[in-house]
Protein backbone atom coordinates (compact mmCIF):
# COMPACT_ATOMS: atom_id res chain seq x y z
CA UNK A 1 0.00 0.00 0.00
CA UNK A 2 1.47 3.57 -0.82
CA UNK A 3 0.84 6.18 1.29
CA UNK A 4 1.15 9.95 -0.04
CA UNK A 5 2.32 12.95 2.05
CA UNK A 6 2.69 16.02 1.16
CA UNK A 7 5.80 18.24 2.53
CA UNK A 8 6.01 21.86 2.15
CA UNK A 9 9.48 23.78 2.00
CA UNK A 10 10.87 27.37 2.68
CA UNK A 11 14.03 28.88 3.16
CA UNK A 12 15.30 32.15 4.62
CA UNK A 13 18.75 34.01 4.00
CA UNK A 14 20.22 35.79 6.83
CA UNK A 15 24.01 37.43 7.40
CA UNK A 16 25.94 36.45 10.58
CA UNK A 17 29.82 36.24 11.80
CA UNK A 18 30.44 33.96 14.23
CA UNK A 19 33.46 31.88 16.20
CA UNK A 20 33.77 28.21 16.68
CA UNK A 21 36.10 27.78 20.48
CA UNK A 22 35.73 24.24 20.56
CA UNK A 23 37.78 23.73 17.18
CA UNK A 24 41.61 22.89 17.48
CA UNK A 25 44.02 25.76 18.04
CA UNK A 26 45.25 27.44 14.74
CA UNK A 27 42.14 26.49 12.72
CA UNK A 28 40.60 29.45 10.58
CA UNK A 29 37.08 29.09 11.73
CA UNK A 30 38.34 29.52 15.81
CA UNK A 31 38.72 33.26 14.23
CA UNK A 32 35.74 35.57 13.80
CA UNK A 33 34.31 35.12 10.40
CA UNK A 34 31.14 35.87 8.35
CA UNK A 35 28.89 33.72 6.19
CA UNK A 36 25.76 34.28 4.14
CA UNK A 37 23.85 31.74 5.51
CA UNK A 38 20.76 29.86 4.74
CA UNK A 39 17.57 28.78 7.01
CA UNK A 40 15.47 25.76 5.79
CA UNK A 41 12.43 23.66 6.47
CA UNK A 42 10.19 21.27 5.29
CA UNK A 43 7.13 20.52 7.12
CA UNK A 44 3.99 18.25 6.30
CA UNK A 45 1.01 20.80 7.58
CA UNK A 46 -2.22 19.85 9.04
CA UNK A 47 -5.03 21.07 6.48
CA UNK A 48 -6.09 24.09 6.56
CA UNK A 49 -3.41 25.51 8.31
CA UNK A 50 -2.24 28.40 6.56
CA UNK A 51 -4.69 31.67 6.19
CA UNK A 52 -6.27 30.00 2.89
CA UNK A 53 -5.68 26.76 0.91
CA UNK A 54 -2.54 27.58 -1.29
CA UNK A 55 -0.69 30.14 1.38
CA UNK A 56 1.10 27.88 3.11
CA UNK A 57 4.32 27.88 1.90
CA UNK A 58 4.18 32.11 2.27
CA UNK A 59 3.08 31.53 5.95
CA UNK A 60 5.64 28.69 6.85
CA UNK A 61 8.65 31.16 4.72
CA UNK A 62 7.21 34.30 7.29
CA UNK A 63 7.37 32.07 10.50
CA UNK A 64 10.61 30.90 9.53
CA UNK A 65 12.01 34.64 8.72
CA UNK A 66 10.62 36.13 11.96
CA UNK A 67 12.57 32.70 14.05
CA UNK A 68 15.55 33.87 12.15
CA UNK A 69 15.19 37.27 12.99
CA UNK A 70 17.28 37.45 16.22
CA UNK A 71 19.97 35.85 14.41
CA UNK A 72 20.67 38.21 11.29
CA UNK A 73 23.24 40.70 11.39
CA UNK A 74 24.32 39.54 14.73
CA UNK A 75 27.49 37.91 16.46
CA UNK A 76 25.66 34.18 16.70
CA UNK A 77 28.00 33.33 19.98
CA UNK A 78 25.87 35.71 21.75
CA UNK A 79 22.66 33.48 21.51
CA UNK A 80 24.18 29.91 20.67
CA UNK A 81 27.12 29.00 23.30
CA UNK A 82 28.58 26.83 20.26
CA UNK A 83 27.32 28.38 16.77
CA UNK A 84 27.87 25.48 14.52
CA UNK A 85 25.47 24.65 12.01
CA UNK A 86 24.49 21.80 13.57
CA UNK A 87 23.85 23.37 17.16
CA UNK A 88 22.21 26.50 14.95
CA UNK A 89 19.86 24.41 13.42
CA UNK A 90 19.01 22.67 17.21
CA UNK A 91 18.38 26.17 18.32
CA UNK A 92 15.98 27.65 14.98
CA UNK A 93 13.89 24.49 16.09
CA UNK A 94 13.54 25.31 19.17
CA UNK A 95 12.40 28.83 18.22
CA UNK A 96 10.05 27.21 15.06
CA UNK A 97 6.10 27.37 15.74
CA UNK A 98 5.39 25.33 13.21
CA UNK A 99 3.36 21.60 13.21
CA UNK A 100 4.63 18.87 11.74
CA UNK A 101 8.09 19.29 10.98
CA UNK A 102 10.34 16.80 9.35
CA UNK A 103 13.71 18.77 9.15
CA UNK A 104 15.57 21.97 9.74
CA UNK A 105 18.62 22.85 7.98
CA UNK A 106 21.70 25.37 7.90
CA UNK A 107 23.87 25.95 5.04
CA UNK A 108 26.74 27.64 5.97
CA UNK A 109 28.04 28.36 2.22
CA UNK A 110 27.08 26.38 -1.34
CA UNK A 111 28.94 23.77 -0.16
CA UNK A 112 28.27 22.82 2.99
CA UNK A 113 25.74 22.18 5.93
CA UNK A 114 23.34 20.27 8.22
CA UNK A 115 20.04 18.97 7.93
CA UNK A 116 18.20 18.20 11.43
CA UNK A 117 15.42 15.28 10.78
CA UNK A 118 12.72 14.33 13.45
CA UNK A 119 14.63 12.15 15.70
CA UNK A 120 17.57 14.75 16.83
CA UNK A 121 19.29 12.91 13.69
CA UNK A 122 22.17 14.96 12.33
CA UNK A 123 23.00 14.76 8.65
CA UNK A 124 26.22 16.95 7.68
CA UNK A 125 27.02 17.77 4.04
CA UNK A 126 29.71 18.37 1.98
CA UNK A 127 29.62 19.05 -1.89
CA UNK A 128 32.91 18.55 -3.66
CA UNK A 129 33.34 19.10 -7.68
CA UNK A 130 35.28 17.21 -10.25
CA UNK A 131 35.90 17.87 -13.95
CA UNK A 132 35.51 14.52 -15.21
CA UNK A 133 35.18 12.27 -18.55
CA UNK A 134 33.23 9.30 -19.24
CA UNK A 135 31.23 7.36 -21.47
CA UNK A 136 28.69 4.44 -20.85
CA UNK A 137 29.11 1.25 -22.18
CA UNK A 138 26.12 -0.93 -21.54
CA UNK A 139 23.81 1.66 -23.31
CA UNK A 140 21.80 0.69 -26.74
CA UNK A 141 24.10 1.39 -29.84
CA UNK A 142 23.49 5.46 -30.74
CA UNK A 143 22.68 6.08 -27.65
CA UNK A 144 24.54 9.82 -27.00
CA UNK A 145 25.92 8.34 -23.72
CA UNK A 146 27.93 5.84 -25.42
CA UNK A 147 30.16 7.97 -26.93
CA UNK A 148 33.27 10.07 -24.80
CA UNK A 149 31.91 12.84 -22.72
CA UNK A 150 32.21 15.27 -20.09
CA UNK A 151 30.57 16.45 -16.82
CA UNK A 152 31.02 18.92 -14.44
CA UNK A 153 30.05 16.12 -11.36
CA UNK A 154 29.17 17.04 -7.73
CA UNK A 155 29.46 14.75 -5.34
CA UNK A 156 27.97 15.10 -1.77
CA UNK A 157 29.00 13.60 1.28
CA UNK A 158 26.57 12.53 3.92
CA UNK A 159 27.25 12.09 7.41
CA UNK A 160 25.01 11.35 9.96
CA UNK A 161 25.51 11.94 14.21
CA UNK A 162 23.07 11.66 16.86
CA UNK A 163 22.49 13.84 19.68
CA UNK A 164 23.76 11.58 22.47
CA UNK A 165 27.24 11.48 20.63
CA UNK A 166 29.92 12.71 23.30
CA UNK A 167 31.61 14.37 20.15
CA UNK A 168 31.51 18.74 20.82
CA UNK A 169 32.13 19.73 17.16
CA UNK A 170 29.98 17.38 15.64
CA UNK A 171 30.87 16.19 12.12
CA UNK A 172 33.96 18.68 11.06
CA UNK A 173 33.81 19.51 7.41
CA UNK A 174 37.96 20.03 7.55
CA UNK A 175 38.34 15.80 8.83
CA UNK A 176 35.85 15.05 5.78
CA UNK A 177 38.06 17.12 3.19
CA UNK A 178 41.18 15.14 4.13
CA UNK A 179 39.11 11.78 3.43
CA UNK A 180 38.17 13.05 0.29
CA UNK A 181 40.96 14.74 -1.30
CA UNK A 182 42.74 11.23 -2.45
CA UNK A 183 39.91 10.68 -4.02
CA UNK A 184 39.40 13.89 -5.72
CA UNK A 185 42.98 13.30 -6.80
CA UNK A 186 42.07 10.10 -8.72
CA UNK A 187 38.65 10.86 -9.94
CA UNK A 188 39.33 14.93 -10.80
CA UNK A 189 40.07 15.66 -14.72
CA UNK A 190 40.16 12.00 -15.74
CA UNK A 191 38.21 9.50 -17.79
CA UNK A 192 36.40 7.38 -15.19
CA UNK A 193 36.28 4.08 -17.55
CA UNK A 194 40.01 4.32 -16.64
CA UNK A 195 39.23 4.33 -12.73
CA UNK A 196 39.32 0.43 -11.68
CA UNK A 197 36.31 -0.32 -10.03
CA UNK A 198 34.10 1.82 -11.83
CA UNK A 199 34.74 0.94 -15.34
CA UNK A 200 30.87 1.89 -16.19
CA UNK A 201 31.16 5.03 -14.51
CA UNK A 202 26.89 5.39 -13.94
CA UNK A 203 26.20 8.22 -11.64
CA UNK A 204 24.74 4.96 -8.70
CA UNK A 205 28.01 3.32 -9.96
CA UNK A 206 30.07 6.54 -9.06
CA UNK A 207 27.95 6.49 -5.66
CA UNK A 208 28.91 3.68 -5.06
CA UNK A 209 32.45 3.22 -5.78
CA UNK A 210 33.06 6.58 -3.39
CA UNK A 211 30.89 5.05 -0.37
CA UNK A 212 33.55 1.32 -0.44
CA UNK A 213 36.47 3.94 -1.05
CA UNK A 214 35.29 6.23 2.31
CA UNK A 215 33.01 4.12 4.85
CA UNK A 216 36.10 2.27 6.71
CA UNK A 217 37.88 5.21 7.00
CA UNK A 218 34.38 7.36 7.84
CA UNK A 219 32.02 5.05 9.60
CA UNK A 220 29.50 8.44 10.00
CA UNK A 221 28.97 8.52 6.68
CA UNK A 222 25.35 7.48 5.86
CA UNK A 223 25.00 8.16 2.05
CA UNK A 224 26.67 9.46 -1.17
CA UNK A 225 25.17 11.99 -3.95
CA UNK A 226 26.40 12.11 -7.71
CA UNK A 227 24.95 14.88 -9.66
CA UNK A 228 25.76 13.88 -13.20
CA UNK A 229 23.94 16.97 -14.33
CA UNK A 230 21.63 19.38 -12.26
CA UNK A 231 19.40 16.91 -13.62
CA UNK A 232 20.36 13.95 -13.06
CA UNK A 233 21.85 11.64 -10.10
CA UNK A 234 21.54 9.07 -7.71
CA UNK A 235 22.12 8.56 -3.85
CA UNK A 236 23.57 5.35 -1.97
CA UNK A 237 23.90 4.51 1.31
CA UNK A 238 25.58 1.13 1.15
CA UNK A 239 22.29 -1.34 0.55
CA UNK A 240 19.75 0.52 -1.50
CA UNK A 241 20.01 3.51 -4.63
CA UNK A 242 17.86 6.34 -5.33
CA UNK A 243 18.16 7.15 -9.33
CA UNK A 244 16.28 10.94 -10.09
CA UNK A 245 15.81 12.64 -13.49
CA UNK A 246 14.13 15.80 -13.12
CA UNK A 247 11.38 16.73 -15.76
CA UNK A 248 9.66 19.79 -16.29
CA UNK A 249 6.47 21.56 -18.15
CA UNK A 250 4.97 24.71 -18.75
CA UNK A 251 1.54 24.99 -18.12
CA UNK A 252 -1.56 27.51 -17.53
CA UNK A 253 -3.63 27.34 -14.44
CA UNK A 254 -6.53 29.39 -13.11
């Protein structure tokens, strides 16, 4: 039996500098820094919540603006002890009036942040980029695919902590750049058919690949995003992939 639910998003900008003291001595962040960061949720509303049917995602973006508020142009160490994402996006739910939420996140800059699910559940990010040529081999003959190409990939690392961890930092995004950047070394601005191991370089085959390469050196890490194309991609997390193509339409409405 399927079961359909129905999540509504919103996300808020806001400006901030802040200082991380629990980070080692000499690291760049223990310094006070700026970041354009970003507020967001996605919440699965009772009916008729919002003011009218269709103004929900308007009323959930306002609540989540006016929680942010306190935050914007401000030193964040003055409200949150320990201002990293992860702890910011403990406190914003704290502050959020809203039903039914499912996460709260806090990107930091385009390529990083965390996601906050239901359960206290933290899921840290990290996007990396490689320059990259392929081509697929088990595709039908003509197929465009088949034939040497290039992508621009992103590849996202996932990795998950719960609240009762004894860790104070959390996941730190510096420890997951030093896993990665062998990788990055083998994988950037080369033909992947070359890569043993992944000699049909499919995004889930990418995601893949990555997870064997990282997981016994990063036991947090809970799952592994190729973007192919800002299209395209797939997710693993060591048993099961998630495959996406995005499609789009124009159409009128009334």
């Amino acid at each position: 039996m399927t079961f359909e639910r129905l999540l509504f998003a919103a996300a808020v900008p806001f400006e901030a500098a802040r200082h991380i003291s629990v980070l080692p001595e000499g690291h760049r962040s223990r310094q006070l820094h700026g970041h354009s960061f970003t507020a967001k949720v996605r919440a699965e509303l009772p009916n008729q919540w919002g003011p009218f049917p269709g103004d929900e995602i308007d009323q959930l973006r306002t609540l989540l603006a006016r929680a942010v508020t306190p935050l914007d142009y401000q030193l964040l160490n003055a409200t949150v002890a320990r201002p990293t994402d992860e702890n910011l996006a403990r406190w914003l739910r704290a502050q959020l009036d809203v039903p039914g939420v499912e996460t709260i996140g806090i990107q930091s800059t385009v390529h990083q942040g965390v996601d906050l699910d239901a359960t206290e559940h933290a899921h840290s990010w990290r996007r990396y980029i490689l320059q990259s040529a392929h081509k697929l081999p088990n595709v039908p003959e003509g197929h465009k695919c088949g034939r040497m190409h290039g992508h621009g990939f992103e590849i996202i690392l996932h990795a998950g902590q719960d609240r009762e961890s004894q860790q104070p930092l959390g996941i730190d995004y510096d420890r997951i750049d030093a896993l990665w950047m062998p990788i990055h070394q083998e994988l950037d601005h080369a033909c992947l058919n070359d890569v043993p191991g992944i000699e049909n370089p499919t995004s889930e085959m990418i995601a893949a690949w990555v997870w064997k390469r990282l997981k016994p050196e990063f036991p947090e890490l809970s799952w592994v995003t190729v973007y192919e194309t800002a299209e395209c991609g797939a997710h693993y997390d060591g048993h099961r992939y998630r495959i996406w193509k995005d499609l789009t339409l124009d159409s009128a409405w009334h």
